[in-house]
Protein backbone atom coordinates (compact mmCIF):
# COMPACT_ATOMS: atom_id res chain seq x y z
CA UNK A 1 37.11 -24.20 8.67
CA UNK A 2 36.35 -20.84 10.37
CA UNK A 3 33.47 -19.70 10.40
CA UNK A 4 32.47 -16.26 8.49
CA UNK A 5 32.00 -13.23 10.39
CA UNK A 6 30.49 -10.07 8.99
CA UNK A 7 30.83 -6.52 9.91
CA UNK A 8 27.28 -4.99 10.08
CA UNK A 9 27.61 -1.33 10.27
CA UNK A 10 25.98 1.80 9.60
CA UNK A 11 25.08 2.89 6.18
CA UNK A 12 27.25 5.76 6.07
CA UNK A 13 30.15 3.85 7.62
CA UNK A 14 32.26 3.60 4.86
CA UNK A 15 34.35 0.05 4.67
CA UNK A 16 37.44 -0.91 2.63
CA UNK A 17 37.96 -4.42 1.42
CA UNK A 18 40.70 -6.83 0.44
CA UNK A 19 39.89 -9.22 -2.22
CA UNK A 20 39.85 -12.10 0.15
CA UNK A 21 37.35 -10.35 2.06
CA UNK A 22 34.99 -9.03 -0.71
CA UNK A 23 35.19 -12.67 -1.85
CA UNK A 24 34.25 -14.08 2.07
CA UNK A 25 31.33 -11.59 2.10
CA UNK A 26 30.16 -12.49 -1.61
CA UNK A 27 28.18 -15.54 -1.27
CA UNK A 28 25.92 -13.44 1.32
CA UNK A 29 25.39 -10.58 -0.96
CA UNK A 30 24.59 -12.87 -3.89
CA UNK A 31 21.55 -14.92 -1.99
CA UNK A 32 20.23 -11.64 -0.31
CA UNK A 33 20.40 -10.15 -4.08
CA UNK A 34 18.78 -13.34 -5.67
CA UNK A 35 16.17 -13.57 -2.77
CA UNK A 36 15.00 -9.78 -3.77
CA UNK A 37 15.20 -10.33 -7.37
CA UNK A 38 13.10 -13.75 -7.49
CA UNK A 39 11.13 -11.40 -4.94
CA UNK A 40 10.08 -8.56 -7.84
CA UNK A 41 9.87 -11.26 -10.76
CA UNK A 42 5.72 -11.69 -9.96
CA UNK A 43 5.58 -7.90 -8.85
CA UNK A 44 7.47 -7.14 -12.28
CA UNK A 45 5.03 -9.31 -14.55
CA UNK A 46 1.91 -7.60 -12.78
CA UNK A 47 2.72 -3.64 -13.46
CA UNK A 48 2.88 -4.38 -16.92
CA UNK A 49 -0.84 -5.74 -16.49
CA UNK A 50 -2.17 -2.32 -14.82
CA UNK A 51 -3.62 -0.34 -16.61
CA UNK A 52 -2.57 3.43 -15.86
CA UNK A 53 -3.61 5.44 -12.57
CA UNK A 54 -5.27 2.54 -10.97
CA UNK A 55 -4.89 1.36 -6.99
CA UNK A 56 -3.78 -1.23 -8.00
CA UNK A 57 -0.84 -0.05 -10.24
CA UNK A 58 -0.09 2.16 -7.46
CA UNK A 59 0.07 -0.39 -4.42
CA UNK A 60 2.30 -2.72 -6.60
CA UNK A 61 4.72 0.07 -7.65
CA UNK A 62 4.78 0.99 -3.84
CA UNK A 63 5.29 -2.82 -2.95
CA UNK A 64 7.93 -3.01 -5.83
CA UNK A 65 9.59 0.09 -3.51
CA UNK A 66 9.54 -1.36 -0.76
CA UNK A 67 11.32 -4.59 -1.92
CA UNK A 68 14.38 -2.35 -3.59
CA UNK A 69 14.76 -0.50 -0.57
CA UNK A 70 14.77 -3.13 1.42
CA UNK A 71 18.04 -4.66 -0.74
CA UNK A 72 19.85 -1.27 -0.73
CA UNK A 73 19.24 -0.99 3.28
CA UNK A 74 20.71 -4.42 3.49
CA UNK A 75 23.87 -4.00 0.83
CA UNK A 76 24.73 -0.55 2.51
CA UNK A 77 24.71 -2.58 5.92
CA UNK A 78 27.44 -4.89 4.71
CA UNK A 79 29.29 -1.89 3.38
CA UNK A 80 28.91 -2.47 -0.60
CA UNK A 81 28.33 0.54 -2.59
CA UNK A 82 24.55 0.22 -4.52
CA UNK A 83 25.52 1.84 -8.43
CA UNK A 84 22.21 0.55 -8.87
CA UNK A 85 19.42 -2.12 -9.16
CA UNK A 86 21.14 -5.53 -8.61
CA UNK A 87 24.76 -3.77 -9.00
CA UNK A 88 27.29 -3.23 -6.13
CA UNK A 89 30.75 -2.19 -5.98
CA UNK A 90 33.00 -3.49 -3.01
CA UNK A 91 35.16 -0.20 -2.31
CA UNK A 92 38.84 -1.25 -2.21
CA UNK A 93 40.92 2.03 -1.25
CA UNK A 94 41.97 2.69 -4.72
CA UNK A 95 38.74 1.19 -6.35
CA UNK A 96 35.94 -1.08 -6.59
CA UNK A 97 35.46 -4.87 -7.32
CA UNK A 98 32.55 -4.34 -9.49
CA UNK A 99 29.28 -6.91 -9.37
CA UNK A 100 26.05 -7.29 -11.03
CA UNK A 101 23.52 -10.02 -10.76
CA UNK A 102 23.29 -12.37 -12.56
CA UNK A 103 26.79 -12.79 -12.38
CA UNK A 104 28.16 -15.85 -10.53
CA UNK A 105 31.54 -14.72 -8.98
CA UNK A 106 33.13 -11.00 -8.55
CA UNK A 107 35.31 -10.91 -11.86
CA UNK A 108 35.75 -7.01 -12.22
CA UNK A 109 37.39 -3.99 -11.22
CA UNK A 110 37.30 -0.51 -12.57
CA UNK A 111 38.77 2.98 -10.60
CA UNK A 112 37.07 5.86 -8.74
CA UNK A 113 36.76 7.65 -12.06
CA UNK A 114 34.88 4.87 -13.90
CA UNK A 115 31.72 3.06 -13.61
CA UNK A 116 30.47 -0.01 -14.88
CA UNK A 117 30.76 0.07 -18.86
CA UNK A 118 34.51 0.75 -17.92
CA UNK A 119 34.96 -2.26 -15.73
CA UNK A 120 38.13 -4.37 -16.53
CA UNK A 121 38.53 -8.14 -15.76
CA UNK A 122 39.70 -8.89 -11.83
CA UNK A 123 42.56 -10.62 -13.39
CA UNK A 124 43.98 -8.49 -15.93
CA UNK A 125 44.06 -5.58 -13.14
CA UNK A 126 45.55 -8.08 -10.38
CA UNK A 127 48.12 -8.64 -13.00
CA UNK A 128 48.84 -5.51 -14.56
CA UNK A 129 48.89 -3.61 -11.05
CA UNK A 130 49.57 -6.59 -8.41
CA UNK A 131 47.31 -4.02 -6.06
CA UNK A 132 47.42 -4.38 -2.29
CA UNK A 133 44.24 -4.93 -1.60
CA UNK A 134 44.82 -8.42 -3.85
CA UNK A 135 47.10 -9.75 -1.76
């Protein structure tokens, strides 16, 4: 088996996948996202303990910050697109292979024009379109 090999780049390099390469590089982007997530759970519980204007409301929003920035820096790194909090789009040359946490596998596509409540099944696009990038 050979061993996975990543392309760390620049977050304004911009980086087309194939399937079989969204699919090498998922696995990563699922723990980092997990690691983050289970990361803000405690954070999460605490601001709605705060009462308003506090310090202490304040340094945990700024920690809770610092956390999502931290997963955008390292998504945009491995050239995913961040739509938003947990939610990354693999950019495919015609379109993205849509992903959200929880979500277990990448299962969805949807075009340049869409966004996430348009999202189709991976399979029904591979086989209405049989796309390049699939192959």
């Amino acid at each position: 088996m050979k061993a996975a090999i990543w392309q760390i780049g620049s977050p304004e390099d911009a980086r087309v996948f194939t399937l079989a390469e969204a699919e090498e590089l998922f696995p990563l982007i699922r723990r980092i996202t997990y690691a983050s997530y289970r990361e803000l759970e405690p954070l999460r519980r605490l601001l709605g303990t705060l009462p308003s204007g506090s310090a202490s409301l304040y340094e945990a929003e700024e920690q809770y910050e610092r956390v999502v920035k931290r997963w955008v820096a390292k998504m945009e790194r491995l050239g995913v697109v961040v739509k938003g909090l947990w939610l990354v789009d693999f950019d495919t040359g015609d379109g993205y292979l849509c992903w959200r946490f929880p979500e277990l596998k990448l299962g969805y596509y949807h075009g340049y024009r869409e966004d996430y409540a348009t999202r189709r099944p991976l399979r029904d696009v591979i086989e209405e379109l049989d796309p390049d990038w699939a192959c």
